[in-house]
PDB file of N, CA and C in Angstrom:
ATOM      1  N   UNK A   1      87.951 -23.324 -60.208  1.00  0.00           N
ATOM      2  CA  UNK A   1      88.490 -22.622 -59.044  1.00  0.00           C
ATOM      3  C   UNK A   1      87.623 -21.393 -58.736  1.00  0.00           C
ATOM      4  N   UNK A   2      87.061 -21.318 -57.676  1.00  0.00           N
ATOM      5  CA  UNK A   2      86.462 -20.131 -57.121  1.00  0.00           C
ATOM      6  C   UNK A   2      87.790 -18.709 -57.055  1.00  0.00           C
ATOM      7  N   UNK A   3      87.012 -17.680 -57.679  1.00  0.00           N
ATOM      8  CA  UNK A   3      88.377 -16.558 -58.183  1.00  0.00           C
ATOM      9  C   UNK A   3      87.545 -15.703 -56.467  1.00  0.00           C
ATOM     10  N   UNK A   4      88.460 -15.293 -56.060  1.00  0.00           N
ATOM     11  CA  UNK A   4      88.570 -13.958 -54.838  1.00  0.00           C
ATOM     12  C   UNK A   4      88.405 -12.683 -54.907  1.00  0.00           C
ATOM     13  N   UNK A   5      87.013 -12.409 -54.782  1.00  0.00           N
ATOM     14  CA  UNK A   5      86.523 -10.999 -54.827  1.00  0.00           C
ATOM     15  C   UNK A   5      86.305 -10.135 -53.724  1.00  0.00           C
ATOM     16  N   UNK A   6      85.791  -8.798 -54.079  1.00  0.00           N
ATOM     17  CA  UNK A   6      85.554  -8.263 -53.027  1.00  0.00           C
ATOM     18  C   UNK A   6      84.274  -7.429 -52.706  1.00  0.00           C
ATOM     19  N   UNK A   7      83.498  -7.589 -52.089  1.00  0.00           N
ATOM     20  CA  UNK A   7      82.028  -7.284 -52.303  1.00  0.00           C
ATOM     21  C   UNK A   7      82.309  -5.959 -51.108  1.00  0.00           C
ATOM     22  N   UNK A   8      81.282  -4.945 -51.590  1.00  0.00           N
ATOM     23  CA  UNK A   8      80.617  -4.132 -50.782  1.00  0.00           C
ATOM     24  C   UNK A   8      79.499  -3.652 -50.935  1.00  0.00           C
ATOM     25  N   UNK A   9      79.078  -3.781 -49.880  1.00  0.00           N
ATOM     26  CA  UNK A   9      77.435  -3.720 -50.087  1.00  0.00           C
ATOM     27  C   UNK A   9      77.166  -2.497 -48.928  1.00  0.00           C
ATOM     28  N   UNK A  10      76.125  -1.777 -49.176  1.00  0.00           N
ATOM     29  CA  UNK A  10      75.905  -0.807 -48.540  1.00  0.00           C
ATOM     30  C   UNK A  10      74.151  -1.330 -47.974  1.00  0.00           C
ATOM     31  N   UNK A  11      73.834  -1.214 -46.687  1.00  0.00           N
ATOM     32  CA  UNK A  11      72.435  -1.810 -46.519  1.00  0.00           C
ATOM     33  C   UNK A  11      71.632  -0.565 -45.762  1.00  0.00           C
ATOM     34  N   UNK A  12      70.824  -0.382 -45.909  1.00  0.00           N
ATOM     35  CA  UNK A  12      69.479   0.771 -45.698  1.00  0.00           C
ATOM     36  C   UNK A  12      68.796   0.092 -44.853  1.00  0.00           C
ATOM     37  N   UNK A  13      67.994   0.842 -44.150  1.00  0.00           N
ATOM     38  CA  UNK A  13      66.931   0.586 -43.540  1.00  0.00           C
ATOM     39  C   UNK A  13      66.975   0.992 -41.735  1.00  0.00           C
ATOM     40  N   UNK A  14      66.397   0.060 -40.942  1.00  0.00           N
ATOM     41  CA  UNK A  14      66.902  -0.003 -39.281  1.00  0.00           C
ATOM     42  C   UNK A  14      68.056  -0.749 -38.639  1.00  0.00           C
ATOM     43  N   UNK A  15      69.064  -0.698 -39.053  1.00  0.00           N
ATOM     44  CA  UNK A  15      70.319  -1.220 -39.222  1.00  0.00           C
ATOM     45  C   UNK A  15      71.253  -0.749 -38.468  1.00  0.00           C
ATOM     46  N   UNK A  16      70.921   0.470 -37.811  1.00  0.00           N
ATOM     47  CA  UNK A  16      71.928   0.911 -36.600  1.00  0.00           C
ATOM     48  C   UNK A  16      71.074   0.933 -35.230  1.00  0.00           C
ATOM     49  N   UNK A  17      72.253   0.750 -34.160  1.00  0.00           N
ATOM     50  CA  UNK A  17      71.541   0.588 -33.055  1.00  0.00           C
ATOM     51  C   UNK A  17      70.856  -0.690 -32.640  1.00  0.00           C
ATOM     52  N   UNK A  18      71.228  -2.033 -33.480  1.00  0.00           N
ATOM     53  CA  UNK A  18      70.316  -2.544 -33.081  1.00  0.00           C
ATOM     54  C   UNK A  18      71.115  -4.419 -32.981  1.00  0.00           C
ATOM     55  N   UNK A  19      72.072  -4.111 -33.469  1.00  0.00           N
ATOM     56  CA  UNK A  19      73.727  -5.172 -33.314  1.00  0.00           C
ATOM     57  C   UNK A  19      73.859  -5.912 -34.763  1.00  0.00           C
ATOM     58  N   UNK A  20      73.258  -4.882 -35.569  1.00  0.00           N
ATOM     59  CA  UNK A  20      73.607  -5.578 -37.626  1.00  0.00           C
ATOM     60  C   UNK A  20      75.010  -5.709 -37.690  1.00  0.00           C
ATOM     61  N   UNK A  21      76.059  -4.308 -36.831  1.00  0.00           N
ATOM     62  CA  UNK A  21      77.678  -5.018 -37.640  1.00  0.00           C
ATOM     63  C   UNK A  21      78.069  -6.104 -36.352  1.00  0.00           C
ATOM     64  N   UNK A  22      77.285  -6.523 -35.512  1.00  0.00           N
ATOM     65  CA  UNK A  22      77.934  -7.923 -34.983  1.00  0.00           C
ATOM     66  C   UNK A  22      77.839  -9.142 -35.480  1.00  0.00           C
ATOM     67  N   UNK A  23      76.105  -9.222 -35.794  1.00  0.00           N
ATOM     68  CA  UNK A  23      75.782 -10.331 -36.400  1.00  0.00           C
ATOM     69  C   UNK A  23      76.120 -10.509 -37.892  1.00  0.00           C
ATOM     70  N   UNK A  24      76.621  -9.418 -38.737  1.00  0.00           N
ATOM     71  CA  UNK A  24      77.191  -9.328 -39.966  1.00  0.00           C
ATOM     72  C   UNK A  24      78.566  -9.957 -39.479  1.00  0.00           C
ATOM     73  N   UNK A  25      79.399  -9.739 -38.810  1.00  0.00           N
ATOM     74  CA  UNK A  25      80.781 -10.316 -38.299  1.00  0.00           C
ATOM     75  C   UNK A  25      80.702 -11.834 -38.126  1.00  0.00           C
ATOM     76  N   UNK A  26      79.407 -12.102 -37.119  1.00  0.00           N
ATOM     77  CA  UNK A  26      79.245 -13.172 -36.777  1.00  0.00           C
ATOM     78  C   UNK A  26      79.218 -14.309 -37.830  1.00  0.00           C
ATOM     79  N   UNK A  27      77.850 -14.122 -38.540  1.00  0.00           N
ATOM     80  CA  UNK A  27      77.749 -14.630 -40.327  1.00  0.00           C
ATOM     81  C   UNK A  27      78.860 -14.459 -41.005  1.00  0.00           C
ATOM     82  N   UNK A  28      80.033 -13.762 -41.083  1.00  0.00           N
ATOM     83  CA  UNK A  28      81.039 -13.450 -42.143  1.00  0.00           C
ATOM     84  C   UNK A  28      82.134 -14.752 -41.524  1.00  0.00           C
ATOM     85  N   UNK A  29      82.226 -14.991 -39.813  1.00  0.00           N
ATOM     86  CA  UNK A  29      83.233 -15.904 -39.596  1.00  0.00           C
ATOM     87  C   UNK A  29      82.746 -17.240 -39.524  1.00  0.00           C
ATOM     88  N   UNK A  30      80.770 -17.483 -39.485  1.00  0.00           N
ATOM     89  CA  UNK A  30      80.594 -18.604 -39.430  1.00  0.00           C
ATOM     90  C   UNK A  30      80.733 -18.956 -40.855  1.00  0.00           C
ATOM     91  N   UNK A  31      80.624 -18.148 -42.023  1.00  0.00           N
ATOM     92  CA  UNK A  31      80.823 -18.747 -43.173  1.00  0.00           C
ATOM     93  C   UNK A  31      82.256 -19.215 -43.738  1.00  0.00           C
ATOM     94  N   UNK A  32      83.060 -18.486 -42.896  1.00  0.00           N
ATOM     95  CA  UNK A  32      84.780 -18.731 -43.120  1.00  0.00           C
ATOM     96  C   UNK A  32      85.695 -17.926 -44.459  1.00  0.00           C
ATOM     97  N   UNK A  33      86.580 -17.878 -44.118  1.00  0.00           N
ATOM     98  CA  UNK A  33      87.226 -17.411 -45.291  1.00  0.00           C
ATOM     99  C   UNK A  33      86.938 -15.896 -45.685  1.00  0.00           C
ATOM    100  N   UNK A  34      86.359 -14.962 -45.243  1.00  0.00           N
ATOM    101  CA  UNK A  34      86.037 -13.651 -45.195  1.00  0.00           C
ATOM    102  C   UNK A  34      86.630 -12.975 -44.390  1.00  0.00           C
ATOM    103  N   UNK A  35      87.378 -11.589 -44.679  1.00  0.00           N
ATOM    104  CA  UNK A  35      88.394 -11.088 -44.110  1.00  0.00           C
ATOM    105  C   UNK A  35      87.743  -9.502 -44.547  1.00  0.00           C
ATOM    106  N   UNK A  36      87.478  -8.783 -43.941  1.00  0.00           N
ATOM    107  CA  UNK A  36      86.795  -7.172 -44.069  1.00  0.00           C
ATOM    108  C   UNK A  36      86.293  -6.027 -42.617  1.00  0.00           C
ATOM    109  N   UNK A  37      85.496  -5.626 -42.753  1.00  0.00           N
ATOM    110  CA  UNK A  37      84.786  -5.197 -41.718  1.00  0.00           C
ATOM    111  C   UNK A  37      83.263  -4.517 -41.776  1.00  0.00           C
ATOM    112  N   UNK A  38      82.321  -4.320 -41.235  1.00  0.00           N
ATOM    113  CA  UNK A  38      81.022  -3.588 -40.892  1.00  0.00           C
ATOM    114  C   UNK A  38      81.275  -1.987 -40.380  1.00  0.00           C
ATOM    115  N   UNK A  39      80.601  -1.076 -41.169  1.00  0.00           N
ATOM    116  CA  UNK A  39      80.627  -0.278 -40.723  1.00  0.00           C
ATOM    117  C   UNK A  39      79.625   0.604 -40.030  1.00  0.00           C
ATOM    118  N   UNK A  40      78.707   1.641 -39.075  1.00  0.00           N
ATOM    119  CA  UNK A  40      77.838   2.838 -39.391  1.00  0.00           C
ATOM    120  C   UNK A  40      78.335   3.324 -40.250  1.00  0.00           C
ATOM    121  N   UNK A  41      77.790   4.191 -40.854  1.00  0.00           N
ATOM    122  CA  UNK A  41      77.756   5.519 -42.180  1.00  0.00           C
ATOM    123  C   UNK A  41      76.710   6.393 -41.362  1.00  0.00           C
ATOM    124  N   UNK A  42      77.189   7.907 -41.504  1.00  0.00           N
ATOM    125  CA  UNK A  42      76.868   8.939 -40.919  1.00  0.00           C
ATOM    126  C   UNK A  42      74.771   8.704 -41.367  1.00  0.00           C
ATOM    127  N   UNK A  43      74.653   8.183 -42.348  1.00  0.00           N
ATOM    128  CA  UNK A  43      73.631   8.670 -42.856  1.00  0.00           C
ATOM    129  C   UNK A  43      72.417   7.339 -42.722  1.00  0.00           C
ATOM    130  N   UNK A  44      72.615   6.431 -41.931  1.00  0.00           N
ATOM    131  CA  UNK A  44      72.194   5.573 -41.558  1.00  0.00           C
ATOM    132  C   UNK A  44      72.190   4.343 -41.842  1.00  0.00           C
ATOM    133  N   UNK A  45      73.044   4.423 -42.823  1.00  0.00           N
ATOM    134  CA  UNK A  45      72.967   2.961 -43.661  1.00  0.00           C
ATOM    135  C   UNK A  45      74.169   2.100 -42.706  1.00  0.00           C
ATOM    136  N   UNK A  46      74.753   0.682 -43.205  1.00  0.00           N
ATOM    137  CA  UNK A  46      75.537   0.346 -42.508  1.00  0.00           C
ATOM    138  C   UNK A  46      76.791  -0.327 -44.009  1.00  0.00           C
ATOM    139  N   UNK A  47      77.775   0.074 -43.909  1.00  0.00           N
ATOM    140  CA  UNK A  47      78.464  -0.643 -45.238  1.00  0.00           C
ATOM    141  C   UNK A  47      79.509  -1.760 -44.857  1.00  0.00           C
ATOM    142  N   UNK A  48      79.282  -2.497 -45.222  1.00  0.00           N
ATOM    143  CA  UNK A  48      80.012  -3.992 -45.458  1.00  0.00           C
ATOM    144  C   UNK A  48      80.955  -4.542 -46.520  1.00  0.00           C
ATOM    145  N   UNK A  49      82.254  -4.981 -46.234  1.00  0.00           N
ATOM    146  CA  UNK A  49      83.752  -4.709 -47.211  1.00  0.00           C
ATOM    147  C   UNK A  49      83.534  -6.556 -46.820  1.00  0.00           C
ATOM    148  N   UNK A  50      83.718  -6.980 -47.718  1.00  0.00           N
ATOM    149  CA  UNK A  50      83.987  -8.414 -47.431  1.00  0.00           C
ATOM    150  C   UNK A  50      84.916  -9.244 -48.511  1.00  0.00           C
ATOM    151  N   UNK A  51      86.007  -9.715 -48.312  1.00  0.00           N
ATOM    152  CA  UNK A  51      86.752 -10.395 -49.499  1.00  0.00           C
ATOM    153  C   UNK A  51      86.995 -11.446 -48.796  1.00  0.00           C
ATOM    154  N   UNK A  52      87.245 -12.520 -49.846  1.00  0.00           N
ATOM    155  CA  UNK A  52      87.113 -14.134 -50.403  1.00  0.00           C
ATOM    156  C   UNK A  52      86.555 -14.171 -51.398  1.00  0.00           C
ATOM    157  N   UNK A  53      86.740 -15.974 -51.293  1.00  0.00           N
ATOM    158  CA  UNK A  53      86.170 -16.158 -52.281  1.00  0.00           C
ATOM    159  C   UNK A  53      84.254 -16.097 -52.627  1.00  0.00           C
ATOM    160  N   UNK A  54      84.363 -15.853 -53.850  1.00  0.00           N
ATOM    161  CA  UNK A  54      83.081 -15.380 -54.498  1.00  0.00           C
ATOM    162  C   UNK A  54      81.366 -15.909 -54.090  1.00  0.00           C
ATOM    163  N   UNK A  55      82.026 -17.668 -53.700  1.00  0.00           N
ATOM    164  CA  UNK A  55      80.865 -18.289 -53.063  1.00  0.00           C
ATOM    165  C   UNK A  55      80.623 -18.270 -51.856  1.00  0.00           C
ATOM    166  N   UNK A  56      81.401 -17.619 -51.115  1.00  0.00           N
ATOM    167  CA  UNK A  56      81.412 -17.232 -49.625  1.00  0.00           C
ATOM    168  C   UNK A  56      81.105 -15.848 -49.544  1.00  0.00           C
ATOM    169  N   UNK A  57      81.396 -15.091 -50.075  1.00  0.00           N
ATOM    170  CA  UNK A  57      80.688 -13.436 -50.475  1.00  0.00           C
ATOM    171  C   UNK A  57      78.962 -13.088 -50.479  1.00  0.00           C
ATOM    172  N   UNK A  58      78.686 -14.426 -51.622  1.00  0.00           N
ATOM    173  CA  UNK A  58      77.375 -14.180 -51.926  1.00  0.00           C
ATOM    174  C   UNK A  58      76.502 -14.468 -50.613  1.00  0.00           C
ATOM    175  N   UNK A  59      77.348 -16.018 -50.010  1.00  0.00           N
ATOM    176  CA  UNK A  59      76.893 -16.159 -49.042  1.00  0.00           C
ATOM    177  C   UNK A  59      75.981 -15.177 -47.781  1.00  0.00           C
ATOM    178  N   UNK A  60      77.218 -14.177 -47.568  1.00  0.00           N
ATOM    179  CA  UNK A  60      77.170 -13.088 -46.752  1.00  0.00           C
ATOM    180  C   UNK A  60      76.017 -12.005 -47.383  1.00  0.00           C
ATOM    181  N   UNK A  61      76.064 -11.808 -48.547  1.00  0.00           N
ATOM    182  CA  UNK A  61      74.737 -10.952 -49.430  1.00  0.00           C
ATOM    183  C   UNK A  61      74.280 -11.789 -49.261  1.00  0.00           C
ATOM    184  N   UNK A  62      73.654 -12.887 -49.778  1.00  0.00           N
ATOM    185  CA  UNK A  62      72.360 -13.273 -49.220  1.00  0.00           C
ATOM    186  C   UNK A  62      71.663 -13.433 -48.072  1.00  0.00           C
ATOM    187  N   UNK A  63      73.183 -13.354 -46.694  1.00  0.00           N
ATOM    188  CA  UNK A  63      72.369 -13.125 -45.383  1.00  0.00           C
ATOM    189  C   UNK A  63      71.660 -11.499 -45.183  1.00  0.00           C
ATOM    190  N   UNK A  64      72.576 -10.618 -45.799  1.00  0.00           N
ATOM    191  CA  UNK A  64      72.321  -9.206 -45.812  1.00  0.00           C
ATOM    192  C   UNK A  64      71.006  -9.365 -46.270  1.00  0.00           C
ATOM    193  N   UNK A  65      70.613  -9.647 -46.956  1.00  0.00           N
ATOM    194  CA  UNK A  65      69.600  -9.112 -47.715  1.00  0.00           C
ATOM    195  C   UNK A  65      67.876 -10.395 -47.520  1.00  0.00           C
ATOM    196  N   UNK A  66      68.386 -11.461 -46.460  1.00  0.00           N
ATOM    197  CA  UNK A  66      67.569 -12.332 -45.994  1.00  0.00           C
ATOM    198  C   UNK A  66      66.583 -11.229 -44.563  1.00  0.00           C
ATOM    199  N   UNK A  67      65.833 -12.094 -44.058  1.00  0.00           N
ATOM    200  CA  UNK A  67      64.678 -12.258 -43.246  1.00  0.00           C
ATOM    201  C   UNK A  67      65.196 -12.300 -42.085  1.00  0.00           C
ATOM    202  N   UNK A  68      66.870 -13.144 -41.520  1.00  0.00           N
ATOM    203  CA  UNK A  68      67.118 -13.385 -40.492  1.00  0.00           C
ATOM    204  C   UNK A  68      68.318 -12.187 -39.938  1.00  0.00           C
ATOM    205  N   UNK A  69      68.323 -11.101 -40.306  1.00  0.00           N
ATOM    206  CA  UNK A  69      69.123 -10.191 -39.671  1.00  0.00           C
ATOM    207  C   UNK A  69      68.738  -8.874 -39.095  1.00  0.00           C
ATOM    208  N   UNK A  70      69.211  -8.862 -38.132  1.00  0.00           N
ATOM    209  CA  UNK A  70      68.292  -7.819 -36.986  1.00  0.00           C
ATOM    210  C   UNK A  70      68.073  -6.478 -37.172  1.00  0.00           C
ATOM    211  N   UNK A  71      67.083  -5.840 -36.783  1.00  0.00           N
ATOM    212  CA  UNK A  71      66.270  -4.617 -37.468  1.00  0.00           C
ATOM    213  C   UNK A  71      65.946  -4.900 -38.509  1.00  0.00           C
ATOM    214  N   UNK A  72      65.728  -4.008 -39.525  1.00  0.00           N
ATOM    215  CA  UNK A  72      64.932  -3.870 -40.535  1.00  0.00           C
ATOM    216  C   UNK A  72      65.368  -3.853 -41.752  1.00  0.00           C
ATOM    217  N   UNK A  73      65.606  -4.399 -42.907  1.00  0.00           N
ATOM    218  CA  UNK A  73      66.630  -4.854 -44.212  1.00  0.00           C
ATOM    219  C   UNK A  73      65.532  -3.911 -44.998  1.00  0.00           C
ATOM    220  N   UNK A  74      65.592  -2.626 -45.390  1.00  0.00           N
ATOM    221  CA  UNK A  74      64.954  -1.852 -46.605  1.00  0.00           C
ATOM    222  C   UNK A  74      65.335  -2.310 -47.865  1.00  0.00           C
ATOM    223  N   UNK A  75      66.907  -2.676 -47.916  1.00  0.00           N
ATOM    224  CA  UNK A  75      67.673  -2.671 -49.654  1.00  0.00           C
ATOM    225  C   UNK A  75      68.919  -2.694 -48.723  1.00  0.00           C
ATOM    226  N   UNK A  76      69.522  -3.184 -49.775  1.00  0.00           N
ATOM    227  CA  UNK A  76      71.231  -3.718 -50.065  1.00  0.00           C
ATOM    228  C   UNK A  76      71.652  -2.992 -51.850  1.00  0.00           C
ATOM    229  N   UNK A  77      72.340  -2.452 -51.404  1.00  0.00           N
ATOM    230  CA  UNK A  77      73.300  -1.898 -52.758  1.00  0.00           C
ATOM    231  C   UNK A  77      74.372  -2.546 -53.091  1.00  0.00           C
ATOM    232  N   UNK A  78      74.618  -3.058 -53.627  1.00  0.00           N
ATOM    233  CA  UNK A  78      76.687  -3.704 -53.655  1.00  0.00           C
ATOM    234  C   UNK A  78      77.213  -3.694 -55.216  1.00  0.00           C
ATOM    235  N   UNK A  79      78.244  -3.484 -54.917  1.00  0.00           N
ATOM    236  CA  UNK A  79      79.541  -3.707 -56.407  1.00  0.00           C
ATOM    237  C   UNK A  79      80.406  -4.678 -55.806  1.00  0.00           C
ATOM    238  N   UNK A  80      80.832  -5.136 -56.885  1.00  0.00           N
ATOM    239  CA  UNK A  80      81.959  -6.223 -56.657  1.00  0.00           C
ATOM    240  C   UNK A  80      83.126  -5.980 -57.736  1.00  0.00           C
ATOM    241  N   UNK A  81      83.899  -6.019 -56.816  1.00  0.00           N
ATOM    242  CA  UNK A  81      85.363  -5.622 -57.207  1.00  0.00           C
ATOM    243  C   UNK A  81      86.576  -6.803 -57.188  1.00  0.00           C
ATOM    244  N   UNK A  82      87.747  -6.561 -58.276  1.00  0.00           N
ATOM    245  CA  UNK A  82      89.034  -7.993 -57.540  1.00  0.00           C
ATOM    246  C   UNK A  82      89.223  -7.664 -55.942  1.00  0.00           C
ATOM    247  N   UNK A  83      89.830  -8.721 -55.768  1.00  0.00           N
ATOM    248  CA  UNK A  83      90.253  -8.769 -54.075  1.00  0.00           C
ATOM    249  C   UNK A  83      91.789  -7.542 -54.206  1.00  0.00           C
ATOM    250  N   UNK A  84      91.448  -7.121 -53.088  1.00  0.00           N
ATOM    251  CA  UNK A  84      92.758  -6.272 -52.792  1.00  0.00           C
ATOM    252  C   UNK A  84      93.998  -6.259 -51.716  1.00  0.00           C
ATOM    253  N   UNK A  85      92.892  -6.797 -50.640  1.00  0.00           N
ATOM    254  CA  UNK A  85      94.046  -7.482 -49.471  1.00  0.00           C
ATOM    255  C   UNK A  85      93.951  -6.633 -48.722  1.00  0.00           C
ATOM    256  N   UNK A  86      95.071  -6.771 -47.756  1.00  0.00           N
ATOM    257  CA  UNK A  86      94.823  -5.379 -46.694  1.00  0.00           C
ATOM    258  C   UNK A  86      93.827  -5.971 -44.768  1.00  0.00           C
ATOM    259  N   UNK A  87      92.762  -7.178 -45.209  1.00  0.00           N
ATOM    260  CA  UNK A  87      92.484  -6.924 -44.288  1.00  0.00           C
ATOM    261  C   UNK A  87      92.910  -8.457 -43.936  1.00  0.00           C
ATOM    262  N   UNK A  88      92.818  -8.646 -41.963  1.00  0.00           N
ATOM    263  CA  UNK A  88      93.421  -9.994 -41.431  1.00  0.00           C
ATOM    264  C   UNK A  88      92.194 -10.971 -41.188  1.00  0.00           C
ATOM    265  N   UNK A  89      91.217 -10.279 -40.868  1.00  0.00           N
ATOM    266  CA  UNK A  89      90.366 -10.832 -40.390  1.00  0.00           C
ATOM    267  C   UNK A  89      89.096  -9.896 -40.327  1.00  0.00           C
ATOM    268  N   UNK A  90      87.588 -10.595 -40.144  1.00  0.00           N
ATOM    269  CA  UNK A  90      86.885  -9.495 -40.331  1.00  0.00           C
ATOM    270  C   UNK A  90      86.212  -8.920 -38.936  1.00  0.00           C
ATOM    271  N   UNK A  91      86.008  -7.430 -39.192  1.00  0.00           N
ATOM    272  CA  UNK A  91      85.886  -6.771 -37.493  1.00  0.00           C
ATOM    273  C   UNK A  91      84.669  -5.825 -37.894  1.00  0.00           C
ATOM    274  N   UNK A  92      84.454  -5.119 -36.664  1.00  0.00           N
ATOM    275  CA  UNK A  92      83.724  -4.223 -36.583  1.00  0.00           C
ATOM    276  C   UNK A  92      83.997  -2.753 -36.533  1.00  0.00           C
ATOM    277  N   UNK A  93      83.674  -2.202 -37.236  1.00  0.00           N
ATOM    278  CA  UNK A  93      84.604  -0.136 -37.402  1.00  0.00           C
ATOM    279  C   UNK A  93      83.199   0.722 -36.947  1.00  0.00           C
TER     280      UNK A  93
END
């Protein structure tokens, strides 16, 4: 059984301004089962809350941290935590 985590990843680089928390949304509902949101951070980075399950998580880190997401991917930071709940669906903040 795939156990239900909760990833956050924090991503650096050219990541604002340029539509990373749409296409992060976009990737989070084409993969399914991901319920969180995208954020700005004052300091340029963009942070990403994503829960499901674990093989659908990585999924989403490995788009973060791939070739195909818009502007510029410097680094991805993330911890992974149990699932906590709370969110319905995943959006943009």
């Amino acid at each position: 059984m795939n156990e239900r985590v909760r990833l956050t990843a924090w991503v650096r680089g050219r990541v604002q301004g340029v539509g990373f928390r749409w296409f992060t949304r976009a990737n989070a509902l084409r993969i399914g089962g991901l319920a969180g949101f995208a954020s700005n951070l004052s300091d340029g980075r963009v942070q990403v809350v994503a829960e499901g399950e674990r093989t659908n998580c990585e999924q989403l880190l490995d788009w973060l941290r791939g070739d195909d997401t818009p502007g510029r991917v410097d680094g991805v930071t993330e911890i992974w935590d149990t699932s906590r709940g709370g969110y319905e669906t995943f959006e943009i903040r």
